[in-house]
Structures are given as C-alpha cells and as structure tokens.
Protein backbone atom coordinates (compact mmCIF):
# COMPACT_ATOMS: atom_id res chain seq x y z
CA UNK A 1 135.18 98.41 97.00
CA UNK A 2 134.44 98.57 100.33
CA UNK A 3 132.58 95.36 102.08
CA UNK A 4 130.97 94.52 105.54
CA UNK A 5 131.99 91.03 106.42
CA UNK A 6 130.76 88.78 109.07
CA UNK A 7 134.01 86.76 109.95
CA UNK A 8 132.32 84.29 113.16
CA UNK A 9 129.83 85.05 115.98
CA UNK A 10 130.43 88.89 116.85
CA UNK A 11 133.14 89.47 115.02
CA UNK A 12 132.80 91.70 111.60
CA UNK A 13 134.90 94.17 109.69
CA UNK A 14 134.66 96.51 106.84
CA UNK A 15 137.58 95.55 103.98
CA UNK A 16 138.92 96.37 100.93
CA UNK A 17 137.57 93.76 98.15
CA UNK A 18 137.70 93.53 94.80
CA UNK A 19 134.27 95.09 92.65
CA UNK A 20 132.68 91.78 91.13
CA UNK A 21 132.52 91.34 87.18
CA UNK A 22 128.98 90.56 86.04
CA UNK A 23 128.66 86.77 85.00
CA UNK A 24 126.92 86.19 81.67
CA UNK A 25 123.30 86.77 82.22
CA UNK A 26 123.85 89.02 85.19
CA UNK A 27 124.44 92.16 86.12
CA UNK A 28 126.47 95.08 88.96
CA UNK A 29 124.58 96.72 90.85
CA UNK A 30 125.87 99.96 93.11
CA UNK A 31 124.16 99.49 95.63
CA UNK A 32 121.75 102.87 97.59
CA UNK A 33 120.63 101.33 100.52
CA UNK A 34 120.73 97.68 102.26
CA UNK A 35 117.99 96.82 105.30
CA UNK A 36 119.18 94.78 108.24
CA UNK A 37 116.69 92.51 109.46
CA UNK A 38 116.64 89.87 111.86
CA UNK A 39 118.18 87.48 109.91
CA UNK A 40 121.24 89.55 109.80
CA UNK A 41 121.25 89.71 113.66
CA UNK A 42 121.58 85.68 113.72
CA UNK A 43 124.16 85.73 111.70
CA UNK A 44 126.04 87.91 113.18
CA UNK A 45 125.29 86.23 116.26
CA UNK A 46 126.50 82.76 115.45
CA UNK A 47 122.39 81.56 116.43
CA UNK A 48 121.34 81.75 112.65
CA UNK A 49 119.88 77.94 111.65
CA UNK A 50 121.56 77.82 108.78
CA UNK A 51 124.95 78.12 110.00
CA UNK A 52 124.24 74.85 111.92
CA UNK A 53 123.04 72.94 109.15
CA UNK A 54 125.62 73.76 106.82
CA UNK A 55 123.58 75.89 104.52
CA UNK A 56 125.78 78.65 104.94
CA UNK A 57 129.13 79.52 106.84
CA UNK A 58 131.57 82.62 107.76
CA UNK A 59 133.23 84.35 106.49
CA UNK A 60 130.15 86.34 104.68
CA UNK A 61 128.40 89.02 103.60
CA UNK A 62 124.99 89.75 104.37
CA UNK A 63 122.03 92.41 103.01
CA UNK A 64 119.11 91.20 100.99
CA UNK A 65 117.00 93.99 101.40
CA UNK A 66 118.07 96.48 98.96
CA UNK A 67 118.15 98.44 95.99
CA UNK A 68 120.64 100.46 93.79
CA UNK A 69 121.31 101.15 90.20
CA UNK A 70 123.24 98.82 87.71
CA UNK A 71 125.96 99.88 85.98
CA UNK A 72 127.58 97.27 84.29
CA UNK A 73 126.14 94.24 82.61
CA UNK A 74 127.07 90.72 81.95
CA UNK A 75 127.21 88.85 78.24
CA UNK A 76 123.93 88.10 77.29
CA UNK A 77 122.22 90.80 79.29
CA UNK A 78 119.87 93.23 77.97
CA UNK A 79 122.50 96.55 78.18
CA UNK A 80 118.77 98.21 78.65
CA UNK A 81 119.17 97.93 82.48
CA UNK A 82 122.30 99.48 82.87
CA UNK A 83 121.38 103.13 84.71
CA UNK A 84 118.13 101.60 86.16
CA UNK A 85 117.21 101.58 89.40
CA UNK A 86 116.57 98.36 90.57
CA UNK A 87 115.68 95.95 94.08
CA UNK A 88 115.68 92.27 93.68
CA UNK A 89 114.67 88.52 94.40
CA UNK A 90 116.49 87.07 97.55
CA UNK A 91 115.61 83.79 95.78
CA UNK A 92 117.76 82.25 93.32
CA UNK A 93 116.43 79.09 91.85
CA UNK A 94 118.18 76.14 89.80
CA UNK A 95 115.88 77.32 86.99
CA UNK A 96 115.49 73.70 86.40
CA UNK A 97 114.07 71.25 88.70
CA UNK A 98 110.16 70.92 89.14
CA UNK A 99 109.83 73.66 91.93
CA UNK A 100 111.43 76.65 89.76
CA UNK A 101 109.49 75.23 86.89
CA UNK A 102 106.11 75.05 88.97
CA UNK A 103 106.95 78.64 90.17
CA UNK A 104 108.21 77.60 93.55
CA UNK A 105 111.78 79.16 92.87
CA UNK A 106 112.04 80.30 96.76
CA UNK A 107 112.08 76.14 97.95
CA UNK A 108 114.64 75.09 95.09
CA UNK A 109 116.22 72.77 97.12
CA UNK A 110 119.56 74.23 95.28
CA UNK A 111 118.73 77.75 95.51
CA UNK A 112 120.96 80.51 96.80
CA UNK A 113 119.48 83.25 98.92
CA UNK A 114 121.32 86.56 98.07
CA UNK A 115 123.52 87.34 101.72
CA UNK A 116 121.80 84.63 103.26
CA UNK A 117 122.81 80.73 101.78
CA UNK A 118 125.20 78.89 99.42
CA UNK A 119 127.31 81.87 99.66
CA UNK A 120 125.89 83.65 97.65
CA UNK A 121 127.51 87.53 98.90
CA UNK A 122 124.99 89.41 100.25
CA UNK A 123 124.42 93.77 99.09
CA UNK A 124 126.51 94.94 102.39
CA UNK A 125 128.96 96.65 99.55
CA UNK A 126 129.62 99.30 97.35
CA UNK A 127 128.59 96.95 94.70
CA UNK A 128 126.27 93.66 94.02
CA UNK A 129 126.47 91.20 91.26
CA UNK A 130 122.56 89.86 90.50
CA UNK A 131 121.48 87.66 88.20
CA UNK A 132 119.30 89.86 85.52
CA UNK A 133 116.41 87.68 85.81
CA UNK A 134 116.37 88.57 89.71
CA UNK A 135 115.66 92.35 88.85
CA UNK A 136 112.36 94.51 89.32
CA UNK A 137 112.87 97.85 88.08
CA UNK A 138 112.04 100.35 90.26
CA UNK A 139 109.85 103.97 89.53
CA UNK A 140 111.01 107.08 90.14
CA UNK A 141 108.11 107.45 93.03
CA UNK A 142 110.06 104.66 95.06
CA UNK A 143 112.92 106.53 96.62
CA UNK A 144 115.89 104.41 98.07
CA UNK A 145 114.65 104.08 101.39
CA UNK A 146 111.35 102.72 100.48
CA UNK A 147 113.41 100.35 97.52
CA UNK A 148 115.13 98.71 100.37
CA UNK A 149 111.58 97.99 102.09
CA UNK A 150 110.53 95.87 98.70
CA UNK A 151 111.63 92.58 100.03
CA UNK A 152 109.48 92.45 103.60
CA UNK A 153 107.32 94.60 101.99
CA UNK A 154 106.43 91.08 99.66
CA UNK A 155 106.80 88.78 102.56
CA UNK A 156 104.25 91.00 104.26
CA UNK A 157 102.34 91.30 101.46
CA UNK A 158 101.91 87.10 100.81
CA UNK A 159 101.13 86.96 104.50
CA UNK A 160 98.28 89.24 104.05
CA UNK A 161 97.10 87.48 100.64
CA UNK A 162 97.32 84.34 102.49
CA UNK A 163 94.79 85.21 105.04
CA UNK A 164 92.53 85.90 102.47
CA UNK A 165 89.70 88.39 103.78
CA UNK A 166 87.44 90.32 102.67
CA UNK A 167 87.05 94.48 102.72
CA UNK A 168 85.44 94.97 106.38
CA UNK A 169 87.10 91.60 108.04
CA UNK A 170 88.90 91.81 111.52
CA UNK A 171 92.73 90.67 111.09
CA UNK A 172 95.02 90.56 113.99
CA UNK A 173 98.61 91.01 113.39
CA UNK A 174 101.08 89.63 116.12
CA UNK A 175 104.23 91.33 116.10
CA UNK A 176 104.61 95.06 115.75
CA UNK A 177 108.42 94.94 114.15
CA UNK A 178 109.23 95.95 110.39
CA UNK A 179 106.98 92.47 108.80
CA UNK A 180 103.87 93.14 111.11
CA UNK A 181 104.02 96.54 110.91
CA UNK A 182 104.06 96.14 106.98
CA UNK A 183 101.38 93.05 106.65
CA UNK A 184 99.02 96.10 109.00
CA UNK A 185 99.62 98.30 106.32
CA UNK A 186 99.12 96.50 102.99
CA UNK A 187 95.79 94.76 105.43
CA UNK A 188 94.49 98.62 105.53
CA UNK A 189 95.20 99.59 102.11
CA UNK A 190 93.01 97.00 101.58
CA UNK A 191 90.07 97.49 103.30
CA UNK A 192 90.76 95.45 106.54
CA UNK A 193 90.42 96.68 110.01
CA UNK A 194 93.79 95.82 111.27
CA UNK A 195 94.67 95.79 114.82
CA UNK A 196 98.44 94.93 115.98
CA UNK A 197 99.50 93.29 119.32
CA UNK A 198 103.08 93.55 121.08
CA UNK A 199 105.12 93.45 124.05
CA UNK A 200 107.32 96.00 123.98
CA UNK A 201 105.72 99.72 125.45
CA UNK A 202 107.65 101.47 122.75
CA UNK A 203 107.07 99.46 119.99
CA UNK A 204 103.19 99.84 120.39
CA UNK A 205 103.24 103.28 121.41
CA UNK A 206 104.96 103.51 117.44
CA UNK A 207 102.28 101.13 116.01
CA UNK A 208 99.81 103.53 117.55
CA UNK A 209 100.87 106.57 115.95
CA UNK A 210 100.48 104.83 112.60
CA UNK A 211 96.80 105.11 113.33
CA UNK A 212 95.40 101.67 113.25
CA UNK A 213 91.99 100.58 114.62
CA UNK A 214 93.59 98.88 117.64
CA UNK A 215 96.83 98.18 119.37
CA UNK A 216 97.24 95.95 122.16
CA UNK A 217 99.48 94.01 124.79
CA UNK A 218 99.58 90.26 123.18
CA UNK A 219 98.48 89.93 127.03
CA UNK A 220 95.72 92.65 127.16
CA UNK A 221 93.78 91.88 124.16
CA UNK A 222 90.21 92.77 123.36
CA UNK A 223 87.66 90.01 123.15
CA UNK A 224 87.08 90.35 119.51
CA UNK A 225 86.32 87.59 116.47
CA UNK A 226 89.45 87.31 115.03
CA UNK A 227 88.63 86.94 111.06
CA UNK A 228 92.21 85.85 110.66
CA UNK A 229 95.41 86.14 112.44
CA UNK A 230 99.02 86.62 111.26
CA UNK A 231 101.62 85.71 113.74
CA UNK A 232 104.71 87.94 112.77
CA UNK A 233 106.76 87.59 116.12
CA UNK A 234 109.77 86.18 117.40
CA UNK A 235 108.12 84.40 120.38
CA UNK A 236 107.77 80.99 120.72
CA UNK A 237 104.47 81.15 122.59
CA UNK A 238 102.82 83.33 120.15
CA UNK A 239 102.09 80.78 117.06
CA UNK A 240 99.91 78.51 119.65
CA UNK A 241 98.30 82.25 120.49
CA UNK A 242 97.26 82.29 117.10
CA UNK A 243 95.42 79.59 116.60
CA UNK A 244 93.83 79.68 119.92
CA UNK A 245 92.40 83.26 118.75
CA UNK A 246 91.47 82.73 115.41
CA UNK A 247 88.15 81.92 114.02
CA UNK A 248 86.66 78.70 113.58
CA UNK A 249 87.40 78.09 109.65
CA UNK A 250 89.39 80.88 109.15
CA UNK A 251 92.90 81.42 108.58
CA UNK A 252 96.31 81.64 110.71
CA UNK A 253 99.51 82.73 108.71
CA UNK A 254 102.84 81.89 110.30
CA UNK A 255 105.35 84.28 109.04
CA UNK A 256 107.13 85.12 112.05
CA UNK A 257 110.26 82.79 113.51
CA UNK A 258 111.10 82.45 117.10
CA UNK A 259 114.26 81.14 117.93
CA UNK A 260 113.34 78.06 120.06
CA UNK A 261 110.56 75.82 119.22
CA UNK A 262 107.60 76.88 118.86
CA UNK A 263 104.73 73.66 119.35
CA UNK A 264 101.14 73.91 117.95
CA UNK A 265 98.53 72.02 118.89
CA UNK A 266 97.41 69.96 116.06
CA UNK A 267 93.93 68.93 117.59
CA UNK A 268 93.13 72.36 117.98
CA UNK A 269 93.99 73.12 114.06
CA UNK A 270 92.11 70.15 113.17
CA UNK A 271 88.95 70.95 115.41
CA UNK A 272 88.66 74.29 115.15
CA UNK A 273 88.61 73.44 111.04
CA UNK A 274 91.55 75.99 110.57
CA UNK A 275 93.67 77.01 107.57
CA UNK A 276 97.52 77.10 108.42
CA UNK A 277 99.92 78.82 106.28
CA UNK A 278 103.67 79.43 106.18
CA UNK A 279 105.34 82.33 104.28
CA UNK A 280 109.30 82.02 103.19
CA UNK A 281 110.05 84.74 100.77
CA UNK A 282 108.31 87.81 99.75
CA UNK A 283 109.32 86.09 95.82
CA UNK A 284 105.68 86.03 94.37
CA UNK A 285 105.19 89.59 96.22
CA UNK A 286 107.64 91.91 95.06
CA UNK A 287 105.86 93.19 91.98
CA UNK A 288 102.82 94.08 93.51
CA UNK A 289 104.96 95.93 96.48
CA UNK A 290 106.43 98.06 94.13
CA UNK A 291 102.87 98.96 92.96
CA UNK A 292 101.58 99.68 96.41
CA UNK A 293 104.58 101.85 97.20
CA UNK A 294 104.72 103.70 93.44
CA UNK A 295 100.87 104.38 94.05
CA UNK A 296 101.14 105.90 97.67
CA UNK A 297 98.62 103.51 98.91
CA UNK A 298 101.48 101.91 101.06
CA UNK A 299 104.39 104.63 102.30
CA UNK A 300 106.74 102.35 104.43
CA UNK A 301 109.10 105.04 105.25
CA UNK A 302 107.98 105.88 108.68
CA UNK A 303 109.27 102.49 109.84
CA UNK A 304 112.92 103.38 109.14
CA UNK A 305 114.50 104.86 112.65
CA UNK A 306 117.93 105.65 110.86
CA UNK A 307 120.29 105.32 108.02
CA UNK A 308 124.03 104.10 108.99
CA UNK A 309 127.15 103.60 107.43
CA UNK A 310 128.69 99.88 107.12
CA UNK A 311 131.31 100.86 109.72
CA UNK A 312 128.03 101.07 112.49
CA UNK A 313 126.26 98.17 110.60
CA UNK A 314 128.35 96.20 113.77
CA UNK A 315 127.48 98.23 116.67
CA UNK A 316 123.38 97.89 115.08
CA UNK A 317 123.31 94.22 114.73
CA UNK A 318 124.35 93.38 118.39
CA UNK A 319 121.11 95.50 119.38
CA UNK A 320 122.60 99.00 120.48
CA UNK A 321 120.44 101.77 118.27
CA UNK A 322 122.13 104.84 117.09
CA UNK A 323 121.36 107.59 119.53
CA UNK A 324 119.37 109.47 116.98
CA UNK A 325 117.39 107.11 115.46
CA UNK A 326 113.94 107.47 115.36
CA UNK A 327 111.03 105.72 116.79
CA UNK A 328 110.62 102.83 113.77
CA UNK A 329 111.60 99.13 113.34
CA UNK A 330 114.34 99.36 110.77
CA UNK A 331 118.01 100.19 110.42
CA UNK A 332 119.47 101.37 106.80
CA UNK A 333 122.65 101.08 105.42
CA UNK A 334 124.23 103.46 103.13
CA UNK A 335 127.08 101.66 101.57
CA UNK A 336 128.12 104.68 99.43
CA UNK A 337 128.63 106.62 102.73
C-alpha cells in the first residue's frame, strides 16, 4: 500500500509498504479520509514536543483524524465489524494500570496515540491496523468528510462540557481554527450564545459567515460578561487573556497549545475564584460527536477548505494551501486517491 512518511524536519515521501495484518483483537481498516491538524504540522516541522522528549521519533506516519471501513479482522475479533464504517480513539491505553481502569485511558502513562506517540503508525495510508476496542461505528448520515471531523469534534466537544453553562450563558471562544470553530458550534447547538475572537482577517471573516452572535479581533473585543471562556489558540498570550476576561467563579478551559510558554497568573486564578481546565483528547467525546453529527444538530463540513491526495499532504503541512481550497480551517486527505 501506499504510505505518507515523515522521514526528519521537512522531509516526507509517499512509499510502497507492506498492508498490515490485524493483531489478535484488532482490526484493518481502509482508510476514506485522514484530517491534518496542527499536530501534524509539528511534526513535520521537527518543533513537535514529543520528538524532544523521546515520546516519539522519525521516521513516521502521522493521521489520527480519520475514518474508513474495516475489512479484515484479527483473532478474537467480532468478524461483525468487517464492512463497517468506522473512526476511532487516538488513545490507546495499557488497559491495565489505575488510569485506564479509572477511565483515564488518554493519560496512560504507557499509552500510544495512533500517528502521534510510541510509534504507533498513524492513518496517512491506504490501510490502518486499530485495535477493535478503539472503534465507534459510524451511521450512514456521517459521510467521510464529517467521519474524519469525529476526533476534534470530541476534543471540542469536552471543552465545551467543561465550561459547563447553562442554555442562555455568554461563552467566548478564542481561536477561530478547526477546535474553536467546532467548540462554537456544539456551544450553539446547545443553547449558548457563542461569540469567537481571532487575529487573522480571513479567518473571522469565515467564522462570520457561520452566523454566530459575535466575532471579534482578540484585540477589539466587546465589553461583555464572559460566562466562560475557552482558549483554543496557538498564542502564547492568549491563555493569560482568558482568565483576565472570564467571570469571577466561572470557568476557563485551556484546550489550545501555543508553541512557547504560555505563563498564567496564579493570583489572578486564585482571586478571581476561577475554575481552570485542561482538555487532551476528545476520548470521552467521540460518542456523543457522532450523535451531534448523525442528528444534523452539528454539520462540520463547512470547515473543510479541500480534500488532497498524500502526494500534496507535503506541500499542505509546510503552510502553502491548495489554490482551490475553500475558505475553512481544515485540509483532507484521500488516501485512496
């Protein structure tokens, strides 16, 4: 099959590899479509933390947002899911230590992260070999492009049941790329008035035509009481921004990563009597994703500016757009293409 590997900073190739064999208890996956997402950009970079730390290391393979349809499976696997369509966890637990059993899978301090740590090859492939108990099936109403969207659709999705308001509440979302733009639509399809904040001129002029109540320069916002705030940026500035806006006893959700440090002030967390919360995963989120999408009440499709082939997967993640794409956040890949 064909494969997109990452070989060191900048340098990536598409290759002949062998089509993985399920392993007992897991299936093979052909995989529809694969996301790229920030994460992907710092590793092809070279600037990706983990690379530093030794949690992962070239040559690899990257794509964790996806979804295809299995068609073989392992010994001990149901043969029920072979011809389903399926997305799955990023997160895969020990299964044994007291974090997987307490339900906190996505800190195993062993885990592997699908295209992402322990080498664990990533769904930039023809095909993708995932543990069975990874899989959520997905409905016929989810088309490829919005199964790809399941796994920042959860992230998005915890960061918005983390700030934890009520039908009618004010939440501010910092960041208008594919996670902000996400958490400001699950927020609406729950009853929140949502307004989004940016920098970039095109970016909010897309945010805006998504209809929300407000969209703002991060350094032209409206004087409002911020019920809670999610900071889904890259900038280093913006998680102090946060807190500084949000309410007295509310909530601030940290979702975002910048790629310096990023300092908050504890004394104003501590005397403004504010909640803090990070988000790593969208594990505990996926399931209800796929209900929001399946049920309309969510359509992330807009967000998607083009689908590519693995051959311009390269050209994508050092920053250059394709010349058609569209006005939205994310980049596709078709590996079948």
């Amino acid at each position: 099959m064909r494969a997109f590997v990452i070989d060191g900073p900048r340098t990536a190739s598409v290759v002949e590899i062998e089509a993985p064999r399920p392993a007992p208890g897991g299936v093979v996956v052909e995989v529809a479509r694969v996301g790229l997402c920030g994460t992907d950009a710092e590793f092809f970079s070279g600037e990706m933390t983990y690379l530093h730390d030794g949690q992962a290391d070239y040559p690899m393979r990257i794509g964790h947002e996806w979804c295809g349809t299995v068609i073989r499976a392992g010994e001990g696997t149901d043969p029920a899911w072979v011809g389903r369509r399926v997305t799955g966890d990023t997160m895969i637990g020990c299964g044994t230590c007291e974090r997987c059993l307490g339900g906190r899978h996505h800190v195993c301090a062993s885990r592997l992260e699908i295209g992402i740590r322990g080498g664990m090859p990533g769904a930039m492939a023809g095909e993708l070999a995932v543990p069975a108990h990874a899989l959520l099936a997905l409905p016929d109403s989810v088309d490829d492009t919005a199964g790809a969207l399941i796994e920042p659709g959860g992230n998005a999705l915890r960061a918005v049941r983390a700030a934890a308001l009520a039908p009618g509440e004010r939440l501010l979302v910092l960041g208008t790329g594919t996670i902000g733009l996400l958490a400001a639509l699950i927020g609406r399809a729950r009853g929140l008035e949502v307004h989004l904040a940016g920098r970039s001129p095109r970016a909010l002029e897309f945010a805006a035509s998504l209809g929300f109540a407000g969209v703002s320069s991060v350094d032209e916002l409206p004087v409002f009481r911020w019920d809670a705030v999610i900071d889904a940026s890259s900038g280093a500035a913006l998680p102090a921004l946060a807190l500084n806006l949000v309410e007295p006893g509310r909530r601030v959700v940290y979702i975002g990563l910048a790629g310096t440090p990023s300092p908050v002030d504890s004394r104003a967390l501590v005397l403004k009597d504010v909640t803090a919360v990070g988000i790593l995963s969208g594990s505990a989120g996926l399931a209800e994703a796929i209900a929001l999408y399946a049920g309309g009440e969510v359509d992330p499709r807009p967000l998607v500016a083009a689908t590519v082939t693995l051959e311009q997967a390269a050209e994508v993640l050092a920053g250059r757009r394709p010349a058609t794409a569209g006005p939205g956040p994310k980049i596709l890949v078709d590996p079948q293409r």
